[in-house]
PDB file of N, CA and C in Angstrom:
ATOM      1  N   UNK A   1     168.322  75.476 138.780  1.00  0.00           N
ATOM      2  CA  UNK A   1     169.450  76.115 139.437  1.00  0.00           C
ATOM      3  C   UNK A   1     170.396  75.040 139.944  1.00  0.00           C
ATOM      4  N   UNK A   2     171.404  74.741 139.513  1.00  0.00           N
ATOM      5  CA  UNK A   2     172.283  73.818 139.746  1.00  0.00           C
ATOM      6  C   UNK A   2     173.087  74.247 141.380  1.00  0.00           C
ATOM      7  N   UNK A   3     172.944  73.349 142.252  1.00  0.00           N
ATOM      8  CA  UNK A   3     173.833  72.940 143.156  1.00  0.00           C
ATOM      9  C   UNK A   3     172.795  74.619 144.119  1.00  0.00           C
ATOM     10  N   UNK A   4     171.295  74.375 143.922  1.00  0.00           N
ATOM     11  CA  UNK A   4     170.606  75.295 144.506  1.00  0.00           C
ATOM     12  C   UNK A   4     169.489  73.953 145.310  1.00  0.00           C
ATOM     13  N   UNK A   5     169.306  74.297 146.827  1.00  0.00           N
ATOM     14  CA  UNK A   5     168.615  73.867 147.634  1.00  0.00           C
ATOM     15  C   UNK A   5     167.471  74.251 148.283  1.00  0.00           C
ATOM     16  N   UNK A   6     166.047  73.718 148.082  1.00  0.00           N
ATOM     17  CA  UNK A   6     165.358  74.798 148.493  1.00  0.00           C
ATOM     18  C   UNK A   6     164.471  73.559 149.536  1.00  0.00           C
ATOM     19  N   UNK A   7     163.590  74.062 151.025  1.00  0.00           N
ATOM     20  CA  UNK A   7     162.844  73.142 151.655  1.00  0.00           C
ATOM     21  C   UNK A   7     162.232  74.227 152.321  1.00  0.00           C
ATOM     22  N   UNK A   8     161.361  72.957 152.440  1.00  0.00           N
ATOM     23  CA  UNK A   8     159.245  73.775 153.150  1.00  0.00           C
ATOM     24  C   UNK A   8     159.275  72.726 154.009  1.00  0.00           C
ATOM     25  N   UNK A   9     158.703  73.335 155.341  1.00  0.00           N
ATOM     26  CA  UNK A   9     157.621  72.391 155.995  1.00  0.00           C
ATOM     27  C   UNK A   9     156.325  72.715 156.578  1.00  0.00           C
ATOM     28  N   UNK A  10     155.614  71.862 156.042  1.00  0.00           N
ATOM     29  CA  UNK A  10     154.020  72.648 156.981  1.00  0.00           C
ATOM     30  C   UNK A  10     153.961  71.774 157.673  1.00  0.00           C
ATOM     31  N   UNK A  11     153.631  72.373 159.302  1.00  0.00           N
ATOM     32  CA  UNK A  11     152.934  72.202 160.605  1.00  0.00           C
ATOM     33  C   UNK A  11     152.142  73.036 160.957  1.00  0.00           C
ATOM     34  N   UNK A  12     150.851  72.147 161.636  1.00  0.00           N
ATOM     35  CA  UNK A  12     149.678  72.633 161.578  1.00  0.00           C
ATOM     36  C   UNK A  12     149.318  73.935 160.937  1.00  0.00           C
ATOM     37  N   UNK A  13     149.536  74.831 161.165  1.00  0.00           N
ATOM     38  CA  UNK A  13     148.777  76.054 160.358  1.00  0.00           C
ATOM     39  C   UNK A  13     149.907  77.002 160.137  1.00  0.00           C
ATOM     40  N   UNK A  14     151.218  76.602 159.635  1.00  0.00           N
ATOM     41  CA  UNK A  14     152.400  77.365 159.513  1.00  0.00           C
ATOM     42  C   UNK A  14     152.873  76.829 158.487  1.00  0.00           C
ATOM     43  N   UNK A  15     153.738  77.898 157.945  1.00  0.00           N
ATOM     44  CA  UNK A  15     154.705  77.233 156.388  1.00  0.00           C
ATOM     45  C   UNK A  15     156.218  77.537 156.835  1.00  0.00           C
ATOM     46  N   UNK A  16     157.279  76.950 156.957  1.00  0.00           N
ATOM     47  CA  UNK A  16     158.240  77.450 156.839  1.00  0.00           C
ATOM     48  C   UNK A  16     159.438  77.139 155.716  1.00  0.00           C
ATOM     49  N   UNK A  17     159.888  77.988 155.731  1.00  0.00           N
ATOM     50  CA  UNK A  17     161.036  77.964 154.269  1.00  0.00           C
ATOM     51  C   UNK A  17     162.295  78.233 154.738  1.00  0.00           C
ATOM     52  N   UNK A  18     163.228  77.438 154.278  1.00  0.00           N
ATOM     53  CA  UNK A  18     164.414  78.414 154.162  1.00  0.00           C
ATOM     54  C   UNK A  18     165.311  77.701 152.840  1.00  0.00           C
ATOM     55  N   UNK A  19     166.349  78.141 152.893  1.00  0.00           N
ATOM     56  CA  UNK A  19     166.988  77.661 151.417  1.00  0.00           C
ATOM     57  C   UNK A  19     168.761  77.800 152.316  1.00  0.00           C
ATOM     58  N   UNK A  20     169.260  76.953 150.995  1.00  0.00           N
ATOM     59  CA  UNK A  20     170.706  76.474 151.500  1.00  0.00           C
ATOM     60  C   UNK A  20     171.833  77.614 151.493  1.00  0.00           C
ATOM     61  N   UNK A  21     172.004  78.074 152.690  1.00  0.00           N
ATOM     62  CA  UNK A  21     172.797  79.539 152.527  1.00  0.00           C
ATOM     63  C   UNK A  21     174.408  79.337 151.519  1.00  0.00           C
ATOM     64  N   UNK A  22     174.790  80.496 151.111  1.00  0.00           N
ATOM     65  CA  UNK A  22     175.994  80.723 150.497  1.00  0.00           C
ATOM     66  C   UNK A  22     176.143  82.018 150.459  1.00  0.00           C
ATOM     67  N   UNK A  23     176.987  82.256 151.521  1.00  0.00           N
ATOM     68  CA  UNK A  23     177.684  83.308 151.946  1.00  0.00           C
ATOM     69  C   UNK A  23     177.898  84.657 151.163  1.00  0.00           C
ATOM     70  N   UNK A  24     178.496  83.972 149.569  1.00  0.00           N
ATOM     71  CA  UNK A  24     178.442  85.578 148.522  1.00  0.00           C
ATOM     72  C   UNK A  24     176.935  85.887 147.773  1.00  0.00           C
ATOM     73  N   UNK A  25     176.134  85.159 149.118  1.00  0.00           N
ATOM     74  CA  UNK A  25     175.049  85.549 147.840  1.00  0.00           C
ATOM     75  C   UNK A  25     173.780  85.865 149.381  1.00  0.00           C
ATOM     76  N   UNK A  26     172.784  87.044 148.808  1.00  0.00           N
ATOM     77  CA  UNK A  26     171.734  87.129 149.752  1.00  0.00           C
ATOM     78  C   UNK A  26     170.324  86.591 149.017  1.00  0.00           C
ATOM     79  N   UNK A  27     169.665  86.381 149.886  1.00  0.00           N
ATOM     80  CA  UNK A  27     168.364  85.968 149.764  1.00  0.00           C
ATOM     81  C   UNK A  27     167.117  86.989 150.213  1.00  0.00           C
ATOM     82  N   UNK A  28     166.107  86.697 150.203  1.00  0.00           N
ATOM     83  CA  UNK A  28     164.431  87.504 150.257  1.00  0.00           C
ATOM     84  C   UNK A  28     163.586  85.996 150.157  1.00  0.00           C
ATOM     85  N   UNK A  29     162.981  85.748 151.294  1.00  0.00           N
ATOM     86  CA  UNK A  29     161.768  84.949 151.192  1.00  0.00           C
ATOM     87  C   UNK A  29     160.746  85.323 151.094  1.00  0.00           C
ATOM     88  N   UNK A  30     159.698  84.933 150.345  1.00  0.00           N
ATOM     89  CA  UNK A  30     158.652  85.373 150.213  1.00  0.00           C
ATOM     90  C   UNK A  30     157.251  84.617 150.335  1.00  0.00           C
ATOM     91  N   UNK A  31     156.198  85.449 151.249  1.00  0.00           N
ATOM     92  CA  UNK A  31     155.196  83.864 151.108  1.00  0.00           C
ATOM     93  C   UNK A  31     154.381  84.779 150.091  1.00  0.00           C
ATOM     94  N   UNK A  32     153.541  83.822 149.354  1.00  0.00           N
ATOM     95  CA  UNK A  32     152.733  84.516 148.413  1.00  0.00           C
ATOM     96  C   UNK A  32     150.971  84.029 148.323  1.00  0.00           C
ATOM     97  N   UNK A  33     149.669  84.483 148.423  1.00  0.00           N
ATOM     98  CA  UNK A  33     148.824  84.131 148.985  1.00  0.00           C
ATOM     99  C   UNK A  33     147.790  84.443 147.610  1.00  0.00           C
ATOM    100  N   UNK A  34     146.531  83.902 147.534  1.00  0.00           N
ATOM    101  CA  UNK A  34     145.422  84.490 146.686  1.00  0.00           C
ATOM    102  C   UNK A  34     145.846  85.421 145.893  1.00  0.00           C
ATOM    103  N   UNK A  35     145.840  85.503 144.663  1.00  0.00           N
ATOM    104  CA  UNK A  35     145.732  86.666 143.861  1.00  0.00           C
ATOM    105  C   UNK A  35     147.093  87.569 143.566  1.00  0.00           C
ATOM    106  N   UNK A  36     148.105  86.476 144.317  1.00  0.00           N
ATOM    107  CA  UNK A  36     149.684  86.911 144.202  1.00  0.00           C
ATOM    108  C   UNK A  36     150.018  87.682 145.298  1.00  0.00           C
ATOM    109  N   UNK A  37     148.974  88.274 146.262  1.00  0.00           N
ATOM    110  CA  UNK A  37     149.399  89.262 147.780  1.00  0.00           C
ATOM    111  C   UNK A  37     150.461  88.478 147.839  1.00  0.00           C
ATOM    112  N   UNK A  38     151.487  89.524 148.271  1.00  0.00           N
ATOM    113  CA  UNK A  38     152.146  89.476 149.490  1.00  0.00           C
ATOM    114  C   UNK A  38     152.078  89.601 150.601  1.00  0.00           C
ATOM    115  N   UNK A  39     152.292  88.141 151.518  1.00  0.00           N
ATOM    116  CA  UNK A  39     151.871  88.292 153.017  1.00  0.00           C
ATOM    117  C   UNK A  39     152.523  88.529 153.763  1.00  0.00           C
ATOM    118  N   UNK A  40     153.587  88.361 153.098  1.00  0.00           N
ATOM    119  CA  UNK A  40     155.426  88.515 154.347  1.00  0.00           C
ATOM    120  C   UNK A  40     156.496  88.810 153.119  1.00  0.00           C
ATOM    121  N   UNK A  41     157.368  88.947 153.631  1.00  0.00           N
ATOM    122  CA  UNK A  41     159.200  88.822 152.902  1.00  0.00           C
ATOM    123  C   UNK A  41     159.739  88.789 154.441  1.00  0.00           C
ATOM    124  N   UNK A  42     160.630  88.154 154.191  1.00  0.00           N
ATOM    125  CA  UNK A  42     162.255  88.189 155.069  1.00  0.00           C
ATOM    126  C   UNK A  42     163.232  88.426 154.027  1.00  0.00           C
ATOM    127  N   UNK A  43     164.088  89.392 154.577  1.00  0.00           N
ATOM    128  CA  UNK A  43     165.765  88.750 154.322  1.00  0.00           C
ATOM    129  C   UNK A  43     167.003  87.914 154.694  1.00  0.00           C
ATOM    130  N   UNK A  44     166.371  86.884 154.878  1.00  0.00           N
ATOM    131  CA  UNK A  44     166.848  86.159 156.164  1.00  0.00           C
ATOM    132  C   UNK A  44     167.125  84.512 155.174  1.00  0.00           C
ATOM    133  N   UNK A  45     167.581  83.386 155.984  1.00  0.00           N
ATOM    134  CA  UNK A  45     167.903  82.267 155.198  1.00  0.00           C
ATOM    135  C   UNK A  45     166.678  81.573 155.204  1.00  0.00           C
ATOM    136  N   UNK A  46     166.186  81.825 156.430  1.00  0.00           N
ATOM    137  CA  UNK A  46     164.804  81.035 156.771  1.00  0.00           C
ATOM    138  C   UNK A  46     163.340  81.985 157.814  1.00  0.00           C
ATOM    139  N   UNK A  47     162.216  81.562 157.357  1.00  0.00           N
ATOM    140  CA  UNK A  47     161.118  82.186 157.864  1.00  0.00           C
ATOM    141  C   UNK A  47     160.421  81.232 157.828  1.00  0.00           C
ATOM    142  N   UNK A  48     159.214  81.709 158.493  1.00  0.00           N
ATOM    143  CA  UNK A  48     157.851  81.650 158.976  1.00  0.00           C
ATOM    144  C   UNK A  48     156.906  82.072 158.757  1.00  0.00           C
ATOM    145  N   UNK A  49     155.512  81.606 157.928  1.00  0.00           N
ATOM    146  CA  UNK A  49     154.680  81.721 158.176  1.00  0.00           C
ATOM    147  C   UNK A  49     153.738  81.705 158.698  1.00  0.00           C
ATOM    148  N   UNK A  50     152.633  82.593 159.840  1.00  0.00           N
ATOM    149  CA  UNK A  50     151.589  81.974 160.446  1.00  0.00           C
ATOM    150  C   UNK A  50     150.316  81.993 159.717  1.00  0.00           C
ATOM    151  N   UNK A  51     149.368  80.843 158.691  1.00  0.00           N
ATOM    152  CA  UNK A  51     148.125  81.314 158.337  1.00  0.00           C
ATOM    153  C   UNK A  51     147.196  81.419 159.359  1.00  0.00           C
ATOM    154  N   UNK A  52     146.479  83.054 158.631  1.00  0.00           N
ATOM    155  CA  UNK A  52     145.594  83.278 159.300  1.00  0.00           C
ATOM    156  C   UNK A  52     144.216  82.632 159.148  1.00  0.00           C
ATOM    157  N   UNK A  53     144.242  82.284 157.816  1.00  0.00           N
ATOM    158  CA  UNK A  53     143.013  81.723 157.399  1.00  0.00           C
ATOM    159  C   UNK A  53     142.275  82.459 156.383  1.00  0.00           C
ATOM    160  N   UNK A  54     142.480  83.459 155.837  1.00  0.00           N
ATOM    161  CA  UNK A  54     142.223  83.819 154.745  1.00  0.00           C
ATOM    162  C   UNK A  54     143.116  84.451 153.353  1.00  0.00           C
ATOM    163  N   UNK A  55     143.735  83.656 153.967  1.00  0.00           N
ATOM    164  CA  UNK A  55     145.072  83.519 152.356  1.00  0.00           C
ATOM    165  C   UNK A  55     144.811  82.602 150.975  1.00  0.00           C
ATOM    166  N   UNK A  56     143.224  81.502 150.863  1.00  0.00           N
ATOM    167  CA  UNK A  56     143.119  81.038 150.133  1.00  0.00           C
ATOM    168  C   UNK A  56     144.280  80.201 149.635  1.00  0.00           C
ATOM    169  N   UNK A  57     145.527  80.119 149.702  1.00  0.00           N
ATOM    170  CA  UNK A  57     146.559  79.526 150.007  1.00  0.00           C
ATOM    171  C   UNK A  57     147.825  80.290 149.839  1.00  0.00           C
ATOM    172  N   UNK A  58     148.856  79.481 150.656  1.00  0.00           N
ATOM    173  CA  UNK A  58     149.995  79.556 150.539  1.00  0.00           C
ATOM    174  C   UNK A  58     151.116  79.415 149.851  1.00  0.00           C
ATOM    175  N   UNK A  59     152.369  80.201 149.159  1.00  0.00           N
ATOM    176  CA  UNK A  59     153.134  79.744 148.167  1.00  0.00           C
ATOM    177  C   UNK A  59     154.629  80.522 148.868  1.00  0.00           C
ATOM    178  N   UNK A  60     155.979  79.680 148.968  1.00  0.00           N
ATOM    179  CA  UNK A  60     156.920  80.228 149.139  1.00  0.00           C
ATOM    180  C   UNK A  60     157.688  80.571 148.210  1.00  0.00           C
ATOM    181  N   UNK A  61     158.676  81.851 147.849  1.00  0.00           N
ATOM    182  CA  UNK A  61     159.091  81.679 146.681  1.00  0.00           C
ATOM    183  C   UNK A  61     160.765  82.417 147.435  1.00  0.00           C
ATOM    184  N   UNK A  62     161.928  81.769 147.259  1.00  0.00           N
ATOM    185  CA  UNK A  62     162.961  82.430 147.670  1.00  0.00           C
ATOM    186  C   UNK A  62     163.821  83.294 146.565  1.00  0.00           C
ATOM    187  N   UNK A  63     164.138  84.354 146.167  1.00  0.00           N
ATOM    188  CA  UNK A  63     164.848  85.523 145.128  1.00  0.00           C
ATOM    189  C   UNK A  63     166.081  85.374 145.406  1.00  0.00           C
ATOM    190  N   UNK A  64     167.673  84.493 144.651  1.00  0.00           N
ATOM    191  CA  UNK A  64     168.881  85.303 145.088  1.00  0.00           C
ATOM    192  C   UNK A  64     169.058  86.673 144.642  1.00  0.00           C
ATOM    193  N   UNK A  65     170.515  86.847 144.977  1.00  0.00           N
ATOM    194  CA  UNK A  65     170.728  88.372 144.819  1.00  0.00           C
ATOM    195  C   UNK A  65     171.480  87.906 143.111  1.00  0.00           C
ATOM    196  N   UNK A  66     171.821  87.095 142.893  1.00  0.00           N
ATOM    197  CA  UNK A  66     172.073  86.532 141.037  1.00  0.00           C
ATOM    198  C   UNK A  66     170.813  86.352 140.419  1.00  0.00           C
ATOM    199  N   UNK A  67     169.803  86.566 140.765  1.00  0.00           N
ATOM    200  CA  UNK A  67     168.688  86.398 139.792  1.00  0.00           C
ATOM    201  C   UNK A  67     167.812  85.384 139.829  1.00  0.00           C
ATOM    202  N   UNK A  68     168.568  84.159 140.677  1.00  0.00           N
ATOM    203  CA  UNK A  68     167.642  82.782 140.644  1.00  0.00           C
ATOM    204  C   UNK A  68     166.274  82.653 141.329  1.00  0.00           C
ATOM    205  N   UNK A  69     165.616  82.025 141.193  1.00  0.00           N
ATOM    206  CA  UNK A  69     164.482  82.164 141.936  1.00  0.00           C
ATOM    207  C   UNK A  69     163.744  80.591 142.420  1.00  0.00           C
ATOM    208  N   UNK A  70     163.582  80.290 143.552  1.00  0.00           N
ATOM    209  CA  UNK A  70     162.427  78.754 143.676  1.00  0.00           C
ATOM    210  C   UNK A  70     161.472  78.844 144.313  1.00  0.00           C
ATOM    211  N   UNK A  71     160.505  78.230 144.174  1.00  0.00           N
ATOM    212  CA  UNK A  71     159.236  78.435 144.721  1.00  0.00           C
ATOM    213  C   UNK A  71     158.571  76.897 145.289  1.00  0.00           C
ATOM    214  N   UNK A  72     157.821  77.076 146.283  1.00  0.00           N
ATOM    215  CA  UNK A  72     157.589  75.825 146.504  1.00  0.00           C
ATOM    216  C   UNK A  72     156.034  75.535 145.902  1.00  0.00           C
ATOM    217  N   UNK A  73     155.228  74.351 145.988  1.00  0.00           N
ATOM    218  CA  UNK A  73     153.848  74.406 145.107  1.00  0.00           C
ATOM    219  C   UNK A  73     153.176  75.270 146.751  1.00  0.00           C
ATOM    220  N   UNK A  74     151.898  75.663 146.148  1.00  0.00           N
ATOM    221  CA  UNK A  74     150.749  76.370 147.100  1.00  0.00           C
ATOM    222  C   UNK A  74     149.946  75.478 148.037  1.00  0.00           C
ATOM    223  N   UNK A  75     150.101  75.509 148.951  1.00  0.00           N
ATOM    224  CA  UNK A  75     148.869  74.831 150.324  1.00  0.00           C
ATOM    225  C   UNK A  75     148.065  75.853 149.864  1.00  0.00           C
ATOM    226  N   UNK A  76     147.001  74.713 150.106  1.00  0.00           N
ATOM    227  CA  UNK A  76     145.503  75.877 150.007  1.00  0.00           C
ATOM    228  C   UNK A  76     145.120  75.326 151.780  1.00  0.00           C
ATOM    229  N   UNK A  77     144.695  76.645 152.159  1.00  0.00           N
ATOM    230  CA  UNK A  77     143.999  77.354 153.235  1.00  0.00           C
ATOM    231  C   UNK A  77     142.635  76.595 153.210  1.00  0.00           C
ATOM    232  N   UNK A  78     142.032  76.029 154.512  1.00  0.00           N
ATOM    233  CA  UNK A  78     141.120  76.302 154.586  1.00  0.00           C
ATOM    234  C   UNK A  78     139.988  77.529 155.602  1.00  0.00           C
ATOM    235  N   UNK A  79     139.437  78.071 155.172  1.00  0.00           N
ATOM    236  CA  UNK A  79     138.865  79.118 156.196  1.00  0.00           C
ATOM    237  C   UNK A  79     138.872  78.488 157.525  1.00  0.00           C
ATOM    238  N   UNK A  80     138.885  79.864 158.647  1.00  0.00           N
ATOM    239  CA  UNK A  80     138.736  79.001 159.523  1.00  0.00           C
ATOM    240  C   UNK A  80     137.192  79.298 160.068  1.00  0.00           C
TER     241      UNK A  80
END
């Protein structure tokens, strides 16, 4: 996706995402866990994840409203 921005950060037991806003366009974040669950969505520029500890891991993936899509790689979870 050209001139498309996407960033993660994990702290301690959280993922957060957001992606580089542009105004004519909306977004959907998504975290994605074991087996493809869905654990959350926002419609928002940026979110939060809290793991609980049985997500086997974590994956962010942001949807524009044009079709594009990025994903970040998966944290794996450890139980707690």
């Amino acid at each position: 996706m050209a001139g498309y921005s996407f960033a993660h950060e994990i702290r301690a037991r959280r993922r957060r995402a957001r992606d580089a806003r542009r105004v004519d366009r909306q977004y959907r974040i998504q975290f994605i866990g074991r087996g493809g669950r869905l654990l959350s969505e926002r419609l928002e520029t940026a979110a939060t994840y809290a793991f609980t500890g049985d997500e086997g891991y974590v994956r962010a993936r942001v949807l524009e409203s044009n079709g594009a899509m990025a994903w970040a790689q998966p944290v794996t979870i450890a139980p707690r």
